[in-house]
Protein backbone atom coordinates (compact mmCIF):
# COMPACT_ATOMS: atom_id res chain seq x y z
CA UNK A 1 -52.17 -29.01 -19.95
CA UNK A 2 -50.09 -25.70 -20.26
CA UNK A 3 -50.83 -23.74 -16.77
CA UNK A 4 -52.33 -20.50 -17.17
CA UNK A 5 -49.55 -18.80 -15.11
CA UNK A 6 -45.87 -20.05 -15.62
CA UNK A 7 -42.47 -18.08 -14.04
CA UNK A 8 -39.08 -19.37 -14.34
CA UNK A 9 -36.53 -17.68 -11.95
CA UNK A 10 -32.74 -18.53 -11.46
CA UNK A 11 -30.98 -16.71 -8.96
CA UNK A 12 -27.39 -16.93 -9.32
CA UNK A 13 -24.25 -15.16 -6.62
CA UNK A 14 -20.86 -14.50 -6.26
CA UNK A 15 -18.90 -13.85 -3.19
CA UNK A 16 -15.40 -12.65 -3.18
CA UNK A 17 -12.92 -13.32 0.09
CA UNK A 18 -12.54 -9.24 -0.26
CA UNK A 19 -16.82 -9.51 0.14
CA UNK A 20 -17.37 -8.04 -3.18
CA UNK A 21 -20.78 -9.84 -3.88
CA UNK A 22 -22.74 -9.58 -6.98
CA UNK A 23 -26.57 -10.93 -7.51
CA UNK A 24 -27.95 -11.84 -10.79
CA UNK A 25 -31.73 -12.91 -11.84
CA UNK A 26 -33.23 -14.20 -14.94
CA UNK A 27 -36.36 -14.68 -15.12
CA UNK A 28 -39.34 -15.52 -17.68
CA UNK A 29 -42.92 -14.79 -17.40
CA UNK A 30 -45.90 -16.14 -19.07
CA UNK A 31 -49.35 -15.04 -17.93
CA UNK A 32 -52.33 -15.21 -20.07
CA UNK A 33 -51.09 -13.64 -23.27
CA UNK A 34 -47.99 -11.79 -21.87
CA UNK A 35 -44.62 -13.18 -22.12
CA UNK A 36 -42.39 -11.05 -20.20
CA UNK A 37 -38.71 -11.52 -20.12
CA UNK A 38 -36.39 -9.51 -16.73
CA UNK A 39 -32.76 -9.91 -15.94
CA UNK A 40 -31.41 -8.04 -12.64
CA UNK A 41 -27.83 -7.75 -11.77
CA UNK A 42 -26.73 -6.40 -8.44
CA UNK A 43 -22.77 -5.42 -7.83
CA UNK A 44 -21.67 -4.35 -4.17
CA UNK A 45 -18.26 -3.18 -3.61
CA UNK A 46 -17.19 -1.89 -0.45
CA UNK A 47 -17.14 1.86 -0.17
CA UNK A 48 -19.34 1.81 -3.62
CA UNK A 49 -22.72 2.59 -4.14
CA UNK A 50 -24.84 -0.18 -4.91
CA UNK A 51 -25.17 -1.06 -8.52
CA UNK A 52 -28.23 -2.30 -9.96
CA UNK A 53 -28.82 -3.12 -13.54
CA UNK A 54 -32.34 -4.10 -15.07
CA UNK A 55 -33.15 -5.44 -18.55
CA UNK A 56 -36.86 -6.08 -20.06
CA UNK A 57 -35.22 -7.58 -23.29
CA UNK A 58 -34.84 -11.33 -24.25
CA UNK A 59 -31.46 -12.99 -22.50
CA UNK A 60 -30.39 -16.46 -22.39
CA UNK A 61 -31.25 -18.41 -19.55
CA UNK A 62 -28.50 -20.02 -17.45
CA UNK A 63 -27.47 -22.91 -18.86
CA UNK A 64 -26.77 -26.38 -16.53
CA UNK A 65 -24.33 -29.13 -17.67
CA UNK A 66 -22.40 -30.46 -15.21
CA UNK A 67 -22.13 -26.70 -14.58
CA UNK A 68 -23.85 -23.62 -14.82
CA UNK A 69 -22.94 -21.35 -17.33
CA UNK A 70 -24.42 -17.84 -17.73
CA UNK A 71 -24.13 -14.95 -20.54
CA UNK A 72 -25.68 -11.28 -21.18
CA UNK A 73 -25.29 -9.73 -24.59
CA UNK A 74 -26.95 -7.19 -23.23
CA UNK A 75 -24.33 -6.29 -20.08
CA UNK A 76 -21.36 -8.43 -22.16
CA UNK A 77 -21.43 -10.41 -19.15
CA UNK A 78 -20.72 -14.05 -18.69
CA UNK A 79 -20.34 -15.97 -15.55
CA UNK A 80 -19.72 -19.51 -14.69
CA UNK A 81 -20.27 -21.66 -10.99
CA UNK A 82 -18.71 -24.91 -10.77
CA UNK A 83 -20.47 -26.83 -8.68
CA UNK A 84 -19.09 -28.68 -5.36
CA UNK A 85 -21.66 -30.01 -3.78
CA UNK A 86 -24.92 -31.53 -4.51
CA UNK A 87 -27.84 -30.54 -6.12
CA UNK A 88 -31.21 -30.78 -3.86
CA UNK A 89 -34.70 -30.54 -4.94
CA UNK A 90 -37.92 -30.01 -3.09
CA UNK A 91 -41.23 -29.07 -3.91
CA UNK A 92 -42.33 -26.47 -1.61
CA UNK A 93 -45.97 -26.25 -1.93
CA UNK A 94 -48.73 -28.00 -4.04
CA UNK A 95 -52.35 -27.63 -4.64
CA UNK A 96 -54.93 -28.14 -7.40
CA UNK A 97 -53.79 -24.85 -8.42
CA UNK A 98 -50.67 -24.58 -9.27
CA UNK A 99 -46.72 -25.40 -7.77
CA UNK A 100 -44.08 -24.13 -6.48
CA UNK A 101 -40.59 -25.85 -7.34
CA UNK A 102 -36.98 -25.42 -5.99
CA UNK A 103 -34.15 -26.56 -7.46
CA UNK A 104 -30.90 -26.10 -5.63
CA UNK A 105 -28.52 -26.63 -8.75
CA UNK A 106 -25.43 -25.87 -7.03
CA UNK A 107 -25.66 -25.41 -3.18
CA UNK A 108 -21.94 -24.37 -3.20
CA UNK A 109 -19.51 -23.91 -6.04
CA UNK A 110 -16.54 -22.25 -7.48
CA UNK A 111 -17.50 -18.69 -9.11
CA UNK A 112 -16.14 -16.20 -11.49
CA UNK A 113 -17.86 -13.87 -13.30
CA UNK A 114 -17.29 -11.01 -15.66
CA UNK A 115 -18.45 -8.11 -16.81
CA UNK A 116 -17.25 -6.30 -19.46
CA UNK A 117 -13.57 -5.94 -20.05
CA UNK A 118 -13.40 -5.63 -16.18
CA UNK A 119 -11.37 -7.96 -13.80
CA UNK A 120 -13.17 -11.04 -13.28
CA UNK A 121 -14.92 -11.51 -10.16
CA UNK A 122 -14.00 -15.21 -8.68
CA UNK A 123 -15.33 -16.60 -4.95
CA UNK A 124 -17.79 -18.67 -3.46
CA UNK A 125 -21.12 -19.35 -5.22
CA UNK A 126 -24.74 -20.27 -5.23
CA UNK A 127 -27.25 -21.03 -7.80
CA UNK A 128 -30.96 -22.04 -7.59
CA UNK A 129 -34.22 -22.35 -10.11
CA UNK A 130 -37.45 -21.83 -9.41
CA UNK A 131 -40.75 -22.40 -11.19
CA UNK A 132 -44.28 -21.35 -10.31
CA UNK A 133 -47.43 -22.32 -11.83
CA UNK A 134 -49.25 -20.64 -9.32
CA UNK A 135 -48.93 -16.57 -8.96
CA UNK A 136 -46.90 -15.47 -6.07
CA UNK A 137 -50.16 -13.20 -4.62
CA UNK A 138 -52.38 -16.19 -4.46
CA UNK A 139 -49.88 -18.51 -2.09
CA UNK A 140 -51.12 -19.04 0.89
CA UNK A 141 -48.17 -17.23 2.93
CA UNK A 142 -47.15 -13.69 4.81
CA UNK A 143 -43.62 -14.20 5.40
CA UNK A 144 -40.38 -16.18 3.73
CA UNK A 145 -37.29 -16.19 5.30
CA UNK A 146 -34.39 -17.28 2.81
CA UNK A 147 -31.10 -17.62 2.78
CA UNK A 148 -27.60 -19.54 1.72
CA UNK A 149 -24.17 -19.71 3.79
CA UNK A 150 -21.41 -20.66 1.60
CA UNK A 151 -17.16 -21.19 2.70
CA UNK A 152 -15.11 -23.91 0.77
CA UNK A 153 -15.84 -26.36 3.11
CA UNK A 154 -19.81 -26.08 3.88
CA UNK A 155 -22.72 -24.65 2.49
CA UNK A 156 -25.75 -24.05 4.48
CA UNK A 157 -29.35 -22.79 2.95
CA UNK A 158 -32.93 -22.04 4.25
CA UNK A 159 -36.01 -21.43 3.60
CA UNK A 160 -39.02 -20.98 6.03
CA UNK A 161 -42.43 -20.39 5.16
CA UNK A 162 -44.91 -19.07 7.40
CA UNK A 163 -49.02 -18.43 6.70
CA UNK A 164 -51.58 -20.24 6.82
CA UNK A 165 -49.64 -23.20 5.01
CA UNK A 166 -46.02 -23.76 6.51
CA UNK A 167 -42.70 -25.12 5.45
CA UNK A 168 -39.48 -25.53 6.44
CA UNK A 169 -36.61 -26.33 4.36
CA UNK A 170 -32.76 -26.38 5.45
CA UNK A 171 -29.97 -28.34 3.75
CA UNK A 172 -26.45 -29.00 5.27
CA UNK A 173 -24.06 -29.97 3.11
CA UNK A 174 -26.85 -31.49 1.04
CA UNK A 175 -27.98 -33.42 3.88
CA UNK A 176 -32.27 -32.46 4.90
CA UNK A 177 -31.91 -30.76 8.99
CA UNK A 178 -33.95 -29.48 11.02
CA UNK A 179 -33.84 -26.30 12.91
CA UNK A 180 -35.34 -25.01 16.10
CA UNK A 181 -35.42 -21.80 14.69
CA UNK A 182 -34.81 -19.14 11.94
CA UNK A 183 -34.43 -15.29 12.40
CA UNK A 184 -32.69 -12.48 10.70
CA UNK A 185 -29.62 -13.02 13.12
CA UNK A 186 -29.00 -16.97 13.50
CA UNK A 187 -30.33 -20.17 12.48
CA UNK A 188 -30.35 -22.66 15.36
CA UNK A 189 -29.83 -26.29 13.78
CA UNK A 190 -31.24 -29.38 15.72
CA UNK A 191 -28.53 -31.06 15.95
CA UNK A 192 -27.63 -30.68 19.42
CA UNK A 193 -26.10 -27.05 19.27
CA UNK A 194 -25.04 -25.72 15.76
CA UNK A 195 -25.80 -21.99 15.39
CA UNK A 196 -24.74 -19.58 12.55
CA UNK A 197 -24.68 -16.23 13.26
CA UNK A 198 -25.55 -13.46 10.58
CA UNK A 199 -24.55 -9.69 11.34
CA UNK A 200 -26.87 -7.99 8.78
CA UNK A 201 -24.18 -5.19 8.45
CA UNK A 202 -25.32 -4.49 4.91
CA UNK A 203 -28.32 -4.12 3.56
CA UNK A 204 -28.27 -4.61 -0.30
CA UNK A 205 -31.91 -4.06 -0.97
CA UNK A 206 -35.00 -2.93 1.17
CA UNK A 207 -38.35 -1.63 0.48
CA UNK A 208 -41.84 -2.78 -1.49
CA UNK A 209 -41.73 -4.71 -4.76
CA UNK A 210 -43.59 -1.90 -6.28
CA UNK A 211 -41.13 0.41 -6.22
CA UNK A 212 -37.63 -1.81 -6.36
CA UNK A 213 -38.00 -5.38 -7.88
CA UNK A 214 -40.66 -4.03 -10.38
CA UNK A 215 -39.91 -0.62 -10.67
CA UNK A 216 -38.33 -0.81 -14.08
CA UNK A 217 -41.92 -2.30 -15.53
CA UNK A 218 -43.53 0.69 -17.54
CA UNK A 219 -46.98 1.46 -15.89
CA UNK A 220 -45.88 -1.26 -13.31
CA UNK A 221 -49.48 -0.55 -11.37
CA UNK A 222 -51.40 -1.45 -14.73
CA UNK A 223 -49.44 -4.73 -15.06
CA UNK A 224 -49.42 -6.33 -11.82
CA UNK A 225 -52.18 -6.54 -8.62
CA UNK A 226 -51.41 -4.08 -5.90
CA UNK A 227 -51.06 -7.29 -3.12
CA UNK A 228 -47.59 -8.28 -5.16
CA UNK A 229 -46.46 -4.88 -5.61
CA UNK A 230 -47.05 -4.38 -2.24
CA UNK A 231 -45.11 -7.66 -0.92
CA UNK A 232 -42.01 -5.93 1.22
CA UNK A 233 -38.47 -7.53 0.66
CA UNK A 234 -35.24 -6.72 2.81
CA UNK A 235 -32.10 -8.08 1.40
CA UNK A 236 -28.22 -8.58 3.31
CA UNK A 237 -25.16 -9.61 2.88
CA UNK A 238 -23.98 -10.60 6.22
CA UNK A 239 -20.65 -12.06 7.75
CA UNK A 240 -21.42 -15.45 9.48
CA UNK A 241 -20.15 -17.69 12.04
CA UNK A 242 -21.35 -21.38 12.21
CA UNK A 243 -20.31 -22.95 15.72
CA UNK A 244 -20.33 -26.52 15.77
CA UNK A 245 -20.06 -28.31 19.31
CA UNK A 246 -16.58 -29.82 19.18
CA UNK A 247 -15.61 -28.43 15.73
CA UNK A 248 -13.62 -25.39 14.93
CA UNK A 249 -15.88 -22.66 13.53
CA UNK A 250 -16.76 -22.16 10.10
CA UNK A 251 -16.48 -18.44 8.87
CA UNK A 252 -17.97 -16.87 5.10
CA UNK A 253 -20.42 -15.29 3.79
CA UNK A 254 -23.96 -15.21 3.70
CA UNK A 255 -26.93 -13.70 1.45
CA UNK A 256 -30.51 -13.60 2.69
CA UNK A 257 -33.53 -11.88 3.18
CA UNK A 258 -36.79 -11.98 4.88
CA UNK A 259 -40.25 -10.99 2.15
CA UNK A 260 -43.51 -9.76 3.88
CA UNK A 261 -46.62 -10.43 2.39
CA UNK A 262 -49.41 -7.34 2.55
């Protein structure tokens, strides 16, 4: 049976080692009778402005084959992450309702993307998918915490969900940990004494749904219930430190955010 509510969502980065970072999502909608198609690309550069691009029209998807491959007609952008590490894949809630699906294509991987005629952009990647067949303002949650940690040598991700249904998911080097606990600033594994340390020195987007995800929707208010467009989102791109008791630290890069639910 086709669910009544269906979004598709890849998220897709790039990292440079000068911590150029750019952030693209493509994502698919189908809800009742709409069919709603929104790409986002997001290009920081230091001492730049943020960029932000939007699209409404039709765009392939990313494509995964061994690796992911990615192209806009619309931006003449293409981008490609070979992967180097595993894939992981968890469902993170379930109900009679509807689903919510991760899919951690490539947990760490070799990046370069371009746009335009412009230099290509080449570092440390991350790429996930995920599908709902329930909508986002009917989970049973007020607050995600999210976030991926990726050098040549390790890639860390998280995701914590808290309401009145919790979850906790963190991969290591796509091994399942635990942690003792996940904040803004550092995620404490529980492994006897692993900590990575986030700085939050850049913030690369902040504020409601309503007006910054969704703005670009015409008549946005119309479209979508006031409890999503109200859902609160701040985004960073932090420097980070994992220690390691007995191990030399591991220094990169790290994207991740903490959402709010009204």
């Amino acid at each position: 049976m086709t669910p009544a509510f269906e979004l598709s969502k890849w998220y897709a980065d790039c990292i440079t080692e000068a911590g150029e970072a750019l952030i693209i999502y493509s994502a698919q909608l189908r809800w009742r009778t709409f069919m709603i198609h929104y790409s986002n690309l997001l290009i920081h550069e230091a001492g730049q402005p943020l960029r932000s691009r939007f699209s409404l029209r039709k765009q392939p998807a990313p494509i995964h084959n061994g690796e992911v491959e990615w192209k806009s007609p619309v931006w003449k952008a293409e981008g490609r992450w070979r992967q180097t590490g595993a894939s992981v894949r968890e469902i993170l809630f379930e109900s009679a309702t509807g689903s919510v699906e991760w899919n951690c294509v490539a947990p760490r991987s070799s990046a370069e993307v371009r746009i335009g005629k412009g230099r290509p952009y080449c570092g440390g990647g991350y790429v996930e998918h995920l599908r709902l067949t329930i909508p986002p303002w009917r989970l049973p949650i007020l607050q995600l915490r999210w976030g991926r940690f990726v050098n040549a040598c390790d890639a860390l991700v998280w995701i914590d969900w808290r309401g009145s249904y919790t979850k906790q998911v963190v991969y290591y080097n796509g091994s399942h940990v635990s942690a003792l606990a996940i904040s803004d600033r550092e995620i404490v594994l529980g492994d006897g004494g692993s900590v990575l340390s986030l700085d939050t020195s850049i913030t690369l987007r902040a504020g409601a749904l309503g007006g910054t995800v969704l703005s670009v929707f015409p008549h946005v208010e119309r479209l979508f219930p006031a409890n999503l467009l109200g859902i609160r989102e701040c985004k960073w791109l932090s420097r980070a430190i994992l220690r390691r008791p007995g191990r030399a630290d591991s220094v990169g890069m790290a994207i991740h955010e903490v959402v709010e639910w009204p």
